[in-house]
PDB file of N, CA and C in Angstrom:
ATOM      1  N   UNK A   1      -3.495  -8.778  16.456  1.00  0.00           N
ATOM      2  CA  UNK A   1      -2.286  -8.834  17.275  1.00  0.00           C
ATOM      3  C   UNK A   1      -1.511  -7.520  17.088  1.00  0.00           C
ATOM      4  N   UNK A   2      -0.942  -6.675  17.906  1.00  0.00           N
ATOM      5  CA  UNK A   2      -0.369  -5.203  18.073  1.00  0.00           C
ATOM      6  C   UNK A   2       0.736  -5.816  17.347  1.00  0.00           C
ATOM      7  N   UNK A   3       1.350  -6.916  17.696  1.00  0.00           N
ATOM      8  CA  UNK A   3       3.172  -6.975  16.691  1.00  0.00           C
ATOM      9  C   UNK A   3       3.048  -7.487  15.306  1.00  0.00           C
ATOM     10  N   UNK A   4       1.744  -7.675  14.786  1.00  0.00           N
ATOM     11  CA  UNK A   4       1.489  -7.980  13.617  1.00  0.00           C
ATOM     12  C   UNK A   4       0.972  -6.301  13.009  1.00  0.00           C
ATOM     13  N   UNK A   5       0.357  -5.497  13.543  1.00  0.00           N
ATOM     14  CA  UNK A   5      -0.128  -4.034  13.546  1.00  0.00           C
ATOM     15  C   UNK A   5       0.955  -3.367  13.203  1.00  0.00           C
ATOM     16  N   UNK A   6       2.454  -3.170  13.742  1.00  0.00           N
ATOM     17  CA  UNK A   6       3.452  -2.219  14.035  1.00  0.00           C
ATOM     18  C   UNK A   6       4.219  -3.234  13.009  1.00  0.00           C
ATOM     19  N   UNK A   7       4.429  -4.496  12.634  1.00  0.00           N
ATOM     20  CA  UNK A   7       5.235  -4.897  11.523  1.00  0.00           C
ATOM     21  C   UNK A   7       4.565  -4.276  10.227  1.00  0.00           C
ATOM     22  N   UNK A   8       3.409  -4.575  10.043  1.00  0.00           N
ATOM     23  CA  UNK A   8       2.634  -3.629   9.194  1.00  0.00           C
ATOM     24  C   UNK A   8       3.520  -2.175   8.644  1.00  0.00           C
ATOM     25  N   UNK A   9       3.069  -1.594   9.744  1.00  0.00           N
ATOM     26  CA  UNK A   9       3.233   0.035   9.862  1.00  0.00           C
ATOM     27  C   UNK A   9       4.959   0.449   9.335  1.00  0.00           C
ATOM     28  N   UNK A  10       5.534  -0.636  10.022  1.00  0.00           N
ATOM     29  CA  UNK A  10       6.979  -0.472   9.628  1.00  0.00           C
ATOM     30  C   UNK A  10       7.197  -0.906   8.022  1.00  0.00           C
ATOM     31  N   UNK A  11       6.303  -1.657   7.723  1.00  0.00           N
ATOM     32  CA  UNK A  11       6.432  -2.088   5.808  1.00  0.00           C
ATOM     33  C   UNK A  11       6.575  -1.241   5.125  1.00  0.00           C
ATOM     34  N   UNK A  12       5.111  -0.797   5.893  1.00  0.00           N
ATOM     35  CA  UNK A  12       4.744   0.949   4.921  1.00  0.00           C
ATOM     36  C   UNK A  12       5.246   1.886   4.591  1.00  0.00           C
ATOM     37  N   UNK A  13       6.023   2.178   6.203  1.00  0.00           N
ATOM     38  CA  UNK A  13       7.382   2.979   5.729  1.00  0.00           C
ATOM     39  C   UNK A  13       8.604   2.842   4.953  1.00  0.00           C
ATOM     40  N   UNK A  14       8.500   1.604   5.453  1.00  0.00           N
ATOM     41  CA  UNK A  14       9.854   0.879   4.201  1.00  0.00           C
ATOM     42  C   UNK A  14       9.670   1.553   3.066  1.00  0.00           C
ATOM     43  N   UNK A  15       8.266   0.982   2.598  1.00  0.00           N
ATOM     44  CA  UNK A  15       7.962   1.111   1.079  1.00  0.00           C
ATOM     45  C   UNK A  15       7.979   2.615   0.605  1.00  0.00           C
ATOM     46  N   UNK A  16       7.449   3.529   1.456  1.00  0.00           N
ATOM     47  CA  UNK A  16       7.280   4.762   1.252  1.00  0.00           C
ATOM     48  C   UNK A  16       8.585   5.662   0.913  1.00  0.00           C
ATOM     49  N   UNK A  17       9.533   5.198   1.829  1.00  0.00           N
ATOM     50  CA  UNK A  17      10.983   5.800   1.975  1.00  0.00           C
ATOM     51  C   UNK A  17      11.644   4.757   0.606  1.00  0.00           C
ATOM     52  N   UNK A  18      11.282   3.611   0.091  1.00  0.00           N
ATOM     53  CA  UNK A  18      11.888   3.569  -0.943  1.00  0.00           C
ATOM     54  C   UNK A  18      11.569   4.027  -2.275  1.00  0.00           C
ATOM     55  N   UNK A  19      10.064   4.549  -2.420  1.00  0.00           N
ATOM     56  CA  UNK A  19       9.849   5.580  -3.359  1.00  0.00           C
ATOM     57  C   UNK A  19       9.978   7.113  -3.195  1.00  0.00           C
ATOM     58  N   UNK A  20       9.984   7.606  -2.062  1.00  0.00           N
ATOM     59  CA  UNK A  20      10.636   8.962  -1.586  1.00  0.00           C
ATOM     60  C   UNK A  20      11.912   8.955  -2.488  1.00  0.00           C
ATOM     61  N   UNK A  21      13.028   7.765  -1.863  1.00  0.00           N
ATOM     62  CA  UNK A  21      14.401   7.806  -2.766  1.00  0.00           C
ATOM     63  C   UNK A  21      14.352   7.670  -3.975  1.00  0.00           C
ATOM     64  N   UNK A  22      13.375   6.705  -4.921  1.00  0.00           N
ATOM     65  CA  UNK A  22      13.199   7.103  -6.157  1.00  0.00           C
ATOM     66  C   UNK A  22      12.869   8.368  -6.817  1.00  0.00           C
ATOM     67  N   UNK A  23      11.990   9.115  -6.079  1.00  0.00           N
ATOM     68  CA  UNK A  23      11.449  10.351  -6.553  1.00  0.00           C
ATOM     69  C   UNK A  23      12.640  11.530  -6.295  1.00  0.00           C
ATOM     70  N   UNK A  24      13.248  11.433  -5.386  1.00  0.00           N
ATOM     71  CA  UNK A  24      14.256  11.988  -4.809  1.00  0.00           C
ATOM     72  C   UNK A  24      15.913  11.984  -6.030  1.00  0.00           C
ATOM     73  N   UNK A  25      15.552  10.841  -6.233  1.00  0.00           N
ATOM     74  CA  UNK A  25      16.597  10.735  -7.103  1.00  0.00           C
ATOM     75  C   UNK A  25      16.793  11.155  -9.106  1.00  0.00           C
ATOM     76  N   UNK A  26      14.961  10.953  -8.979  1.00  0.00           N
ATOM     77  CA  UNK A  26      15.095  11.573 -10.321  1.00  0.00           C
ATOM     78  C   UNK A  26      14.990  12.703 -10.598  1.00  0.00           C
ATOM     79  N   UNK A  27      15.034  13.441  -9.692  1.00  0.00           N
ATOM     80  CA  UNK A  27      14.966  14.909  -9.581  1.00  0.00           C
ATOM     81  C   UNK A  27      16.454  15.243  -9.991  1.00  0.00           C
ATOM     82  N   UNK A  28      16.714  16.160 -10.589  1.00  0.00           N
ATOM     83  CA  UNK A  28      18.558  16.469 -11.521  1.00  0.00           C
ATOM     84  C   UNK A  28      19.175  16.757 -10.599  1.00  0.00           C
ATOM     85  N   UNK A  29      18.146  17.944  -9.427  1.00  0.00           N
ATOM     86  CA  UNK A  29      19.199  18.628  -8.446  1.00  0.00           C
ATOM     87  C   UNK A  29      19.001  17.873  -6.892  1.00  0.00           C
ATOM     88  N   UNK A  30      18.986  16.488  -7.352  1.00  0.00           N
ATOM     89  CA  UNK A  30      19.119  15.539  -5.865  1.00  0.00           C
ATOM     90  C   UNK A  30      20.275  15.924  -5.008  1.00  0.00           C
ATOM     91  N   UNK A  31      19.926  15.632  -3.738  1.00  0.00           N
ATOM     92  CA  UNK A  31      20.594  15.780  -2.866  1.00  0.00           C
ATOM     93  C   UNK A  31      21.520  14.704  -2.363  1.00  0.00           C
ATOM     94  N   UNK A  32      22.761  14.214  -2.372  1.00  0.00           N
ATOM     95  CA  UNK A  32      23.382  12.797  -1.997  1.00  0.00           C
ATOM     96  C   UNK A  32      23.160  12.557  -0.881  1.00  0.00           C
ATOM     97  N   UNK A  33      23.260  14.160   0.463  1.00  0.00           N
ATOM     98  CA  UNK A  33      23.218  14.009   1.799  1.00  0.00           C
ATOM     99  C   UNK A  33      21.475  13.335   2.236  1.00  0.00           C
ATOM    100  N   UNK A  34      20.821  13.946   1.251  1.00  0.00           N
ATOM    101  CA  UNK A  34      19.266  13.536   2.047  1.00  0.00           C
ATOM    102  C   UNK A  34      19.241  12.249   0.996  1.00  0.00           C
ATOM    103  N   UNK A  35      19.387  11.638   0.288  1.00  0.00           N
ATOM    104  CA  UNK A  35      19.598  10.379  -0.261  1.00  0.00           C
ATOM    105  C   UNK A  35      20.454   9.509   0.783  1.00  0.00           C
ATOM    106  N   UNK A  36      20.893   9.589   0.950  1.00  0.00           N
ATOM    107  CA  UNK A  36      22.279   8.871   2.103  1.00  0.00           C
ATOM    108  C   UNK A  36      21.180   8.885   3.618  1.00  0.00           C
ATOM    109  N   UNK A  37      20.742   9.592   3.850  1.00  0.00           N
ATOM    110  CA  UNK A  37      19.958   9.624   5.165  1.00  0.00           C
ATOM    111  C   UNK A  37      18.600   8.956   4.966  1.00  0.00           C
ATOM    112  N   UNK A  38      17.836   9.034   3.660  1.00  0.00           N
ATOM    113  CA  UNK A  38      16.981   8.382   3.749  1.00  0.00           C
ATOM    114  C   UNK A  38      17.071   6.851   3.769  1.00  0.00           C
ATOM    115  N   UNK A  39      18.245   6.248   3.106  1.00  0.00           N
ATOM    116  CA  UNK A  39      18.513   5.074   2.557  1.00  0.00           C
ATOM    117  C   UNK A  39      18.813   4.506   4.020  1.00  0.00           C
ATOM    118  N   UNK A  40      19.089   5.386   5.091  1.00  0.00           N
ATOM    119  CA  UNK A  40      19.841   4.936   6.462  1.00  0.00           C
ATOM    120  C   UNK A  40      18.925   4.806   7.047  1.00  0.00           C
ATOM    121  N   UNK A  41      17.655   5.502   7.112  1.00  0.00           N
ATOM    122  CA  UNK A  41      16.653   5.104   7.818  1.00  0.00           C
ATOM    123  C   UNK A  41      15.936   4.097   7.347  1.00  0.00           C
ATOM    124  N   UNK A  42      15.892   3.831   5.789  1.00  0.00           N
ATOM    125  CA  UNK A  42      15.418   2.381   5.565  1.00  0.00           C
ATOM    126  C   UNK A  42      15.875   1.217   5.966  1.00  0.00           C
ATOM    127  N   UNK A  43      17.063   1.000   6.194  1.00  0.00           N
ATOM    128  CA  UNK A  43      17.632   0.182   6.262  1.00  0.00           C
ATOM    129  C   UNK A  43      18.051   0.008   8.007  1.00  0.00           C
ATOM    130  N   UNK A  44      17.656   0.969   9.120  1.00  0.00           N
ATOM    131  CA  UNK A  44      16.918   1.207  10.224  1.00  0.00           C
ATOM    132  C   UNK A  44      15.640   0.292  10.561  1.00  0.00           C
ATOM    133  N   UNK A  45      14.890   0.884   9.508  1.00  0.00           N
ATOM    134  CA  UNK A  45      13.205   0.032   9.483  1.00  0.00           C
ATOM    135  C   UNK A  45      13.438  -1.370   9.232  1.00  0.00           C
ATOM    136  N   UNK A  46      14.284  -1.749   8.451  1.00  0.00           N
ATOM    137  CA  UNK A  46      14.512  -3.207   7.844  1.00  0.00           C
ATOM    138  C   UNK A  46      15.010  -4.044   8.631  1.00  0.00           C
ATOM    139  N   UNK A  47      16.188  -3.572   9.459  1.00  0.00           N
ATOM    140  CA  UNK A  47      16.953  -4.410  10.462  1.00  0.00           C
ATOM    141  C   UNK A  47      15.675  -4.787  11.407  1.00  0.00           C
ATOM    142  N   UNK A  48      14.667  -3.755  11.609  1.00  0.00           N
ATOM    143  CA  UNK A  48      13.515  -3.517  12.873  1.00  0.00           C
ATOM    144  C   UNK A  48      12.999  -4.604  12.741  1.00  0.00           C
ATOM    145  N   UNK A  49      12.382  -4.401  11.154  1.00  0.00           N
ATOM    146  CA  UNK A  49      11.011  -5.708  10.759  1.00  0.00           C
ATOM    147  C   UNK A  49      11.903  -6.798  10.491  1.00  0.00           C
ATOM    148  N   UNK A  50      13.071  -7.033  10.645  1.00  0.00           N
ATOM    149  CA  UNK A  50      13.618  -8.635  10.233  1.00  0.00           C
ATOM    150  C   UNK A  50      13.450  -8.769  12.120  1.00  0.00           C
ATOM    151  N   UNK A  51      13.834  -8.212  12.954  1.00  0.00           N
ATOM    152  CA  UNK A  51      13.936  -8.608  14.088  1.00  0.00           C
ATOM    153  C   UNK A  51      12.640  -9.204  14.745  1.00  0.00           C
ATOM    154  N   UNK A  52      12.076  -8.429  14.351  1.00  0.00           N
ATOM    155  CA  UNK A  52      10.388  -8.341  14.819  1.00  0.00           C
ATOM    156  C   UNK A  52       9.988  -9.687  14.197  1.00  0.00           C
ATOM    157  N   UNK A  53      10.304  -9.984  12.875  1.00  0.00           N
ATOM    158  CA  UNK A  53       9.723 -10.704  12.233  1.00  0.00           C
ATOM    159  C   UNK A  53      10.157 -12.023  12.652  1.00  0.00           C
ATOM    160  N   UNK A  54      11.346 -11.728  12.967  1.00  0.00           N
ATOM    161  CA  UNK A  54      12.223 -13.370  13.361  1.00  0.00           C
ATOM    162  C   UNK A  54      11.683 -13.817  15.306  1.00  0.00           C
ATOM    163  N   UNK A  55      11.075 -12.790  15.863  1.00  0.00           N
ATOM    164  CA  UNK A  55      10.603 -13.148  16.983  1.00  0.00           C
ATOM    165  C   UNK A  55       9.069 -13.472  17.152  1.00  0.00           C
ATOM    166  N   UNK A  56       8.446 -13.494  15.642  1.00  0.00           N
ATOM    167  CA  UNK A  56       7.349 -13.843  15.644  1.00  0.00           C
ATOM    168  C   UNK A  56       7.464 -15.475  15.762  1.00  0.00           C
ATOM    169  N   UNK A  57       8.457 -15.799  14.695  1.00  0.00           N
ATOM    170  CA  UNK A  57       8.187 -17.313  14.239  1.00  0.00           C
ATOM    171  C   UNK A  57       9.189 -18.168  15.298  1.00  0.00           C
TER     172      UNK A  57
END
């Protein structure tokens, strides 16, 4: 099923962008602005896959 494919794809990114921000963050000379933007696009992806997810069931 393609909306089971693209909920997928959107996980991945989730997951990816929430270890980006880990890695991102343990770095000394982190950035708050690209921390703040990444955290915005996760939470972008998240609103996506709850929507997606809630029009599956």
């Amino acid at each position: 099923m393609a909306l089971q494919g693209h909920i997928q794809e959107l996980s991945e990114k989730h997951k990816k962008l929430e270890q980006r921000i880990q890695s991102e963050m343990a770095n000394p000379d982190w950035s708050e602005a690209t921390v703040a933007a990444l955290k915005k696009e996760k939470l972008r992806i998240k609103d996506e896959l709850e929507r997606l997810r809630s029009s599956v069931h």
